[in-house]
Protein backbone atom coordinates (compact mmCIF):
# COMPACT_ATOMS: atom_id res chain seq x y z
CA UNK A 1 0.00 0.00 0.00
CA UNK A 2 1.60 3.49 -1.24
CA UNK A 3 1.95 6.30 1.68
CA UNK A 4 1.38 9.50 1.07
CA UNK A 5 2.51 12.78 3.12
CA UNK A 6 1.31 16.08 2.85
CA UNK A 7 3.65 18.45 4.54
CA UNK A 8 1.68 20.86 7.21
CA UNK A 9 2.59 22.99 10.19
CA UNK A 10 3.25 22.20 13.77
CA UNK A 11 0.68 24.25 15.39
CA UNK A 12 -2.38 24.50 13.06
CA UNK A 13 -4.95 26.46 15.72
CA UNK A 14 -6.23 29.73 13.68
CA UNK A 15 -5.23 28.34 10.00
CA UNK A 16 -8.23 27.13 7.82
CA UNK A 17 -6.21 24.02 6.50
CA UNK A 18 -8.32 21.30 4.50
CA UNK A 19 -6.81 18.98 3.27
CA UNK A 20 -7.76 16.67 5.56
CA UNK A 21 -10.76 16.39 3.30
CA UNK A 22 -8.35 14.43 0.16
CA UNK A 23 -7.62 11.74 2.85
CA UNK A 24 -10.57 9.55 2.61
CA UNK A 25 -10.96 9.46 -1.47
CA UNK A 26 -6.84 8.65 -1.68
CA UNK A 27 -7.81 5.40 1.62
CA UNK A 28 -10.16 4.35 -1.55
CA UNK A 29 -8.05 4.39 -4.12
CA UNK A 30 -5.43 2.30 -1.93
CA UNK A 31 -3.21 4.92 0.09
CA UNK A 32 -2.26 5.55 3.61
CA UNK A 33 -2.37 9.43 4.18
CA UNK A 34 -0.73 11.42 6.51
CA UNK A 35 -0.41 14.75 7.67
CA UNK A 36 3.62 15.81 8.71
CA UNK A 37 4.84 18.56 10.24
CA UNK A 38 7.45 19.57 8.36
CA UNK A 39 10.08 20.25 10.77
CA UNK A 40 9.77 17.67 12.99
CA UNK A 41 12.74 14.90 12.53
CA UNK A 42 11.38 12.40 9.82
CA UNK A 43 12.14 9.52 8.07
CA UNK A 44 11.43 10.46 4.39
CA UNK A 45 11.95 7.46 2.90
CA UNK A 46 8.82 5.58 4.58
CA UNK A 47 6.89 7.45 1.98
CA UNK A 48 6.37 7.15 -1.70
CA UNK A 49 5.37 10.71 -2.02
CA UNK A 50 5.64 13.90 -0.08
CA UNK A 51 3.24 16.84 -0.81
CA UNK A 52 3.71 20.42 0.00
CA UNK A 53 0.00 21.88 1.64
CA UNK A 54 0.49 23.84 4.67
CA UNK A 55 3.60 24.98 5.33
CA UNK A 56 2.34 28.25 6.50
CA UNK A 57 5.87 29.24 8.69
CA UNK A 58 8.44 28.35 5.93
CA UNK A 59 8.90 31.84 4.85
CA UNK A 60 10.15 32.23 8.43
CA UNK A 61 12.61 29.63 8.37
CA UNK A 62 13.88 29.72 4.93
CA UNK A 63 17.05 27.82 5.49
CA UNK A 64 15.40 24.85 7.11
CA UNK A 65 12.85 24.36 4.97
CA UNK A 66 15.15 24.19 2.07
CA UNK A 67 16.82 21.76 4.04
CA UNK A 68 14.47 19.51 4.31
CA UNK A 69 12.75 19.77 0.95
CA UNK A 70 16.81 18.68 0.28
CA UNK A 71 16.40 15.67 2.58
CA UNK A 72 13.12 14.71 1.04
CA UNK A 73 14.16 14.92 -2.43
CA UNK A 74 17.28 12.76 -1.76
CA UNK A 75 15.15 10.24 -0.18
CA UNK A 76 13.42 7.55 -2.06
CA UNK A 77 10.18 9.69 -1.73
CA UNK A 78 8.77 11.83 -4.61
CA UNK A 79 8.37 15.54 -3.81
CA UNK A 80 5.59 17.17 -5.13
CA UNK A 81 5.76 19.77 -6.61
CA UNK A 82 9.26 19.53 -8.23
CA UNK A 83 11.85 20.98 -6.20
CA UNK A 84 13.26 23.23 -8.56
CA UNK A 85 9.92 24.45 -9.60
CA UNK A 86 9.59 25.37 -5.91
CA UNK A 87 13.05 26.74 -5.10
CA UNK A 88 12.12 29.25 -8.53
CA UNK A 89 8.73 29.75 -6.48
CA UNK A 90 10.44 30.90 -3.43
CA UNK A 91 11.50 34.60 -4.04
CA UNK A 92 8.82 36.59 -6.41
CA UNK A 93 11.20 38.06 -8.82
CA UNK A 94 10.29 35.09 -11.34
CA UNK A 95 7.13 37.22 -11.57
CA UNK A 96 9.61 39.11 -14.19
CA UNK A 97 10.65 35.76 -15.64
CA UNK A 98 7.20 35.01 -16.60
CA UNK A 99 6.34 38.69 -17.64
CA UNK A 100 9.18 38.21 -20.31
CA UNK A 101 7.22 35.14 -20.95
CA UNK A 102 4.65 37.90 -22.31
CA UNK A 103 2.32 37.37 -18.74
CA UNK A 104 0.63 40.66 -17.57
CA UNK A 105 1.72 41.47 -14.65
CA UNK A 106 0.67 43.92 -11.24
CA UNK A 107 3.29 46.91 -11.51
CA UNK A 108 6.12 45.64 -9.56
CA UNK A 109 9.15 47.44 -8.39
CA UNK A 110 11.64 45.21 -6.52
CA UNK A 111 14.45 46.88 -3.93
CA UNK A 112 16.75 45.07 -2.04
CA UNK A 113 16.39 47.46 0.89
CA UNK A 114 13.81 49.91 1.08
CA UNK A 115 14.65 54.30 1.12
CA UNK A 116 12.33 56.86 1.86
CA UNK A 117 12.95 58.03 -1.99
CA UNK A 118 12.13 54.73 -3.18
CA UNK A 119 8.54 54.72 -1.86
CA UNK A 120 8.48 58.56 -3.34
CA UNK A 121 9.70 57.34 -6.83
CA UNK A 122 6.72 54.73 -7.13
CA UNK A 123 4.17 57.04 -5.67
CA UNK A 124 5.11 58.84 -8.98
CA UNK A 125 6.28 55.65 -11.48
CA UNK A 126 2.32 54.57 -10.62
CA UNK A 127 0.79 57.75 -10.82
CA UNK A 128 -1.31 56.38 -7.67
CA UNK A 129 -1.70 57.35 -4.20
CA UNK A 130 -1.86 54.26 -2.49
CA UNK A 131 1.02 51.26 -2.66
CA UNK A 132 1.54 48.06 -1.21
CA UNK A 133 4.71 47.07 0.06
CA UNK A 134 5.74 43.38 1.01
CA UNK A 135 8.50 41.30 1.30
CA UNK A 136 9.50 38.90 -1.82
CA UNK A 137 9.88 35.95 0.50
CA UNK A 138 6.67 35.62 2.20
CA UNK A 139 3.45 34.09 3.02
CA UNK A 140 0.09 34.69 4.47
CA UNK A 141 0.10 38.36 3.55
CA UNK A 142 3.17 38.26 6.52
CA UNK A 143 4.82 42.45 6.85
CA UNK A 144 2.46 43.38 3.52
CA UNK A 145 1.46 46.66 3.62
CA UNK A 146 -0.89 49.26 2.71
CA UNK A 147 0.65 52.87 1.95
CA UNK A 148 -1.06 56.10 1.64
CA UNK A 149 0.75 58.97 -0.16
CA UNK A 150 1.63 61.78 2.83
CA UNK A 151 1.35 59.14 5.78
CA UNK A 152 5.04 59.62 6.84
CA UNK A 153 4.24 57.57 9.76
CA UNK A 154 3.77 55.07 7.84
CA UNK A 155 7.02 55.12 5.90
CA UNK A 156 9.05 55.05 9.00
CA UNK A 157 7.53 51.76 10.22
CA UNK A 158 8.29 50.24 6.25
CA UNK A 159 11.92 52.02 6.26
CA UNK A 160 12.58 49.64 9.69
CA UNK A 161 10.69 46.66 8.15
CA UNK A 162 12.43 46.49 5.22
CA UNK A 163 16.15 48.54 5.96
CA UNK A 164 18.00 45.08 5.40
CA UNK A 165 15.50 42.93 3.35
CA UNK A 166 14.37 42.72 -0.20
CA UNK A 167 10.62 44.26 -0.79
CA UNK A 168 8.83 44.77 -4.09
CA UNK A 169 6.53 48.28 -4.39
CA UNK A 170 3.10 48.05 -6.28
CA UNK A 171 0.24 49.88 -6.66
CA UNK A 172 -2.58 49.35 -4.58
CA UNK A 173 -5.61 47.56 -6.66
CA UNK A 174 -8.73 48.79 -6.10
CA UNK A 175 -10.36 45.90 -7.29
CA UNK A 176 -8.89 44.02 -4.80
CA UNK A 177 -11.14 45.92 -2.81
CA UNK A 178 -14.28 46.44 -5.09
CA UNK A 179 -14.63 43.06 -6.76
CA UNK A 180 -11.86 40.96 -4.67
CA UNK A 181 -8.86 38.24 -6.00
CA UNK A 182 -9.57 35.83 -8.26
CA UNK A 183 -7.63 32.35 -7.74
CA UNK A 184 -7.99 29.67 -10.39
CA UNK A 185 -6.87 25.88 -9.18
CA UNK A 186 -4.93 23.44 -11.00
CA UNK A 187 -3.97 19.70 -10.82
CA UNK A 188 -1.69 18.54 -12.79
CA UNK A 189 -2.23 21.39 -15.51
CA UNK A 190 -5.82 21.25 -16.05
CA UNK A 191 -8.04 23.57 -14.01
CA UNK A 192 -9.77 22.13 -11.34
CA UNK A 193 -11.83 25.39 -9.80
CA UNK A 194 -12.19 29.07 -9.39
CA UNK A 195 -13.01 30.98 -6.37
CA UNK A 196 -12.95 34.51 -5.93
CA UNK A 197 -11.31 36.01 -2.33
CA UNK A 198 -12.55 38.92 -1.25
CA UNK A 199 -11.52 41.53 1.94
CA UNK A 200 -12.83 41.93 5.21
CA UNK A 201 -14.83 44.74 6.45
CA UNK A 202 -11.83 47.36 6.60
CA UNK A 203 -9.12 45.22 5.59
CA UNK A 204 -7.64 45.19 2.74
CA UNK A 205 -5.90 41.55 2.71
CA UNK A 206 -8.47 38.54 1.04
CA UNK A 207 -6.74 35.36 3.22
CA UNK A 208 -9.89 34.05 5.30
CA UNK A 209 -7.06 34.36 8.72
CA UNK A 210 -7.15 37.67 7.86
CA UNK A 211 -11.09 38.02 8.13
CA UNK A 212 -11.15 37.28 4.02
CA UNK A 213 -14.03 35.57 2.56
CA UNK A 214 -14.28 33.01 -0.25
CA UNK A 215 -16.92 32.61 -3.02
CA UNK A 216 -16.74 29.68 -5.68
CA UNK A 217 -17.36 30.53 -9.49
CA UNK A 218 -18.76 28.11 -11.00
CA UNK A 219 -18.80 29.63 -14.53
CA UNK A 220 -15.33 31.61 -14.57
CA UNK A 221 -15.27 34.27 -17.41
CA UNK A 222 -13.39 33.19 -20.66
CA UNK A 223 -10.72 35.67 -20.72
CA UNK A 224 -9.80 34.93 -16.79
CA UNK A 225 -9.33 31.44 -17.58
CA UNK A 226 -7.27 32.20 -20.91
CA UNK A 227 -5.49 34.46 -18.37
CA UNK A 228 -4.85 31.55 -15.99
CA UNK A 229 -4.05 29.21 -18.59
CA UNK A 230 -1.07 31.71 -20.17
CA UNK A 231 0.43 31.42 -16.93
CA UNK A 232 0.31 28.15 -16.34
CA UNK A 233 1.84 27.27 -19.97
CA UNK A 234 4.26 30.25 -19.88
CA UNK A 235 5.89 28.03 -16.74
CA UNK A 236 9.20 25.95 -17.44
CA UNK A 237 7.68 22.78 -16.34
CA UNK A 238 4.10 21.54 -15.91
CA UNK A 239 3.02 21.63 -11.93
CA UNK A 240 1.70 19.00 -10.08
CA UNK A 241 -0.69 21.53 -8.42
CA UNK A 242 -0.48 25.66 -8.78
CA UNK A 243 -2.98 28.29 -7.95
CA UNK A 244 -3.06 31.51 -10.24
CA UNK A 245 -4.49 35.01 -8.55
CA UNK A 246 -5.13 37.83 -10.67
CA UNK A 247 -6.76 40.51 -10.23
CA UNK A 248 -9.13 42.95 -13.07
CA UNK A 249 -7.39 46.20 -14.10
CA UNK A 250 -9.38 49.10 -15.43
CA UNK A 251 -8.74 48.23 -18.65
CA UNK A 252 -10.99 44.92 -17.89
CA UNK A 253 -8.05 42.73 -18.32
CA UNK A 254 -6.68 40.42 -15.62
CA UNK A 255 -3.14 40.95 -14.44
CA UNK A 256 -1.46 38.14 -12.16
CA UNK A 257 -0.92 38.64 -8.74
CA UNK A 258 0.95 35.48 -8.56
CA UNK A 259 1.63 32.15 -9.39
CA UNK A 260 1.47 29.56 -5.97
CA UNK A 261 3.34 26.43 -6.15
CA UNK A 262 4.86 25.88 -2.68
CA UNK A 263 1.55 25.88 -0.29
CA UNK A 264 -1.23 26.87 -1.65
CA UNK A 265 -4.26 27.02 0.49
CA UNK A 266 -6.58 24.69 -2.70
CA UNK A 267 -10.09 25.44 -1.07
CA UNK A 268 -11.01 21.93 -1.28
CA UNK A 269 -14.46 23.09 0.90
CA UNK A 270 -15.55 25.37 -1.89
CA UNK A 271 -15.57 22.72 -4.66
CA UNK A 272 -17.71 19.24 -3.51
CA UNK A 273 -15.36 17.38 -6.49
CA UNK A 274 -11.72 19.02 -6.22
CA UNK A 275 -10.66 16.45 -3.14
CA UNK A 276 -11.71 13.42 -5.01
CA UNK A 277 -10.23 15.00 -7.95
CA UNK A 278 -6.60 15.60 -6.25
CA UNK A 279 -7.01 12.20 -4.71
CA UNK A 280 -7.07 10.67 -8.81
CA UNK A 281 -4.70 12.54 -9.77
CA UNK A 282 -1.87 11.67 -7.07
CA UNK A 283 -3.06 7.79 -7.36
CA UNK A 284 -2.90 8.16 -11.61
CA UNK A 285 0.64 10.36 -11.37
CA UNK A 286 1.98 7.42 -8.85
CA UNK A 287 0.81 4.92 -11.36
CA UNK A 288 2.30 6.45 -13.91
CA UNK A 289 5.56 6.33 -12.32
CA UNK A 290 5.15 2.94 -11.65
């Protein structure tokens, strides 16, 4: 019987994780499943495959997660998805490598330390009065924020966040706000579902830990799944799994926010067919390889 672990996190109080819902269809289809914390000592090669879910503290402990992604993939284990697909994943300035890929993109100005003149500069380069400013390794919307032009308050508090560590600048989206992020699934290249994220009252970040909500699409628009599927194709190899958010400009187009293929949360609850679906398509890739 093939075993199965999908990497999580140590302490999952407060995270809306589901993956637990993929366990029962892969027990039919012949697997043990098991959720692993991903930094606790392990054994790697009493699995046949290791997933990446819920890593949700990697971006804090960069080193020793590559580590052990290391350890996995030298084990007898597969690692899902491909570890130099997620190593290119890690820091967002592939966003430009798929923009030269011709991929519209959010604005993005990248730093590797942040000056008061830099935040002045995109203010301007944007012709916009409100940026956001995060770090290029991160998760969960982790030190992301929300700029107003004038709030020099606000600039001091970014100038110590980010005096020693590499941030990108864009301009704030106001559809983020007014319609919310849309996020298109995939397994193993084909798209599974779409949901659309949108804020909380008076936030301006769509993750549901952040007081985000979620509403499935059944019937994405054409041009947001062409969108999607660009992105996808534009990559250098096929994923096992990716999530694509993108966002509507005012020119009605959709530009990509970006492209998740570490940990994606998949939203398994908003789509009664995607955890069977994952389930098939981890039991048809292992049979392939067999």
């Amino acid at each position: 019987m093939p075993r199965c672990a999908f990497l999580s996190i140590t302490n999952t109080e407060g995270w809306f994780i589901d993956d637990n819902l993929v366990h029962e269809p892969l027990k039919k289809l012949g697997w043990e499943v098991f959720n692993v914390p991903w930094n606790i000592e392990t054994d790697w090669n009493t699995y046949d495959l290791v997933i990446i879910r819920s890593t949700w503290d990697y971006q804090s402990n960069l080193e020793q997660f590559s580590e052990v992604l290391k350890e996995i993939n030298d084990s007898k284990a597969i690692l899902l998805n491909n570890i130099e697909l997620v190593m290119w994943n890690i820091n967002k300035n592939y966003l430009f490598e798929i923009e030269n890929n011709g991929i519209e993109l959010v604005q993005t100005i990248i730093k590797p330390y942040l000056e008061k003149s830099d935040i002045e500069n995109a203010f301007d380069k944007f012709n916009n009065n409100e940026l956001i400013i995060k770090p290029t390794i991160s998760a969960n919307a982790d030190d992301t924020f929300r700029i107003v032009k004038g709030d020099f308050n606000s600039f001091e508090k970014l100038l110590s966040v980010f005096e020693d560590r590499e941030c990108m600048i864009q301009p704030f989206m106001q559809n983020v706000v007014e319609e919310g992020e849309y996020s298109l699934i995939y397994f193993n290249g084909e798209l599974s579902h779409t949901i659309l994220k949108t804020v909380g009252a008076g936030d301006y970040r769509v993750q549901e830990e952040h007081g985000g909500g979620v509403t499935t699409i059944e019937t994405p628009e054409k041009m947001l799944v062409s969108s999607a599927d660009k992105v996808i194709h534009s990559l250098f190899e096929k994923p096992f799994y990716a999530r694509v958010d993108l966002v509507r400009t005012l020119n009605n187009s959709f530009a990509l926010m970006e492209v998740e293929l570490i940990e994606p949360s998949l939203y398994f609850r908003f789509n009664s067919k995607s955890a069977t679906t994952f389930a098939k398509c981890i039991d048809g890739f292992w049979k392939n390889m067999n």
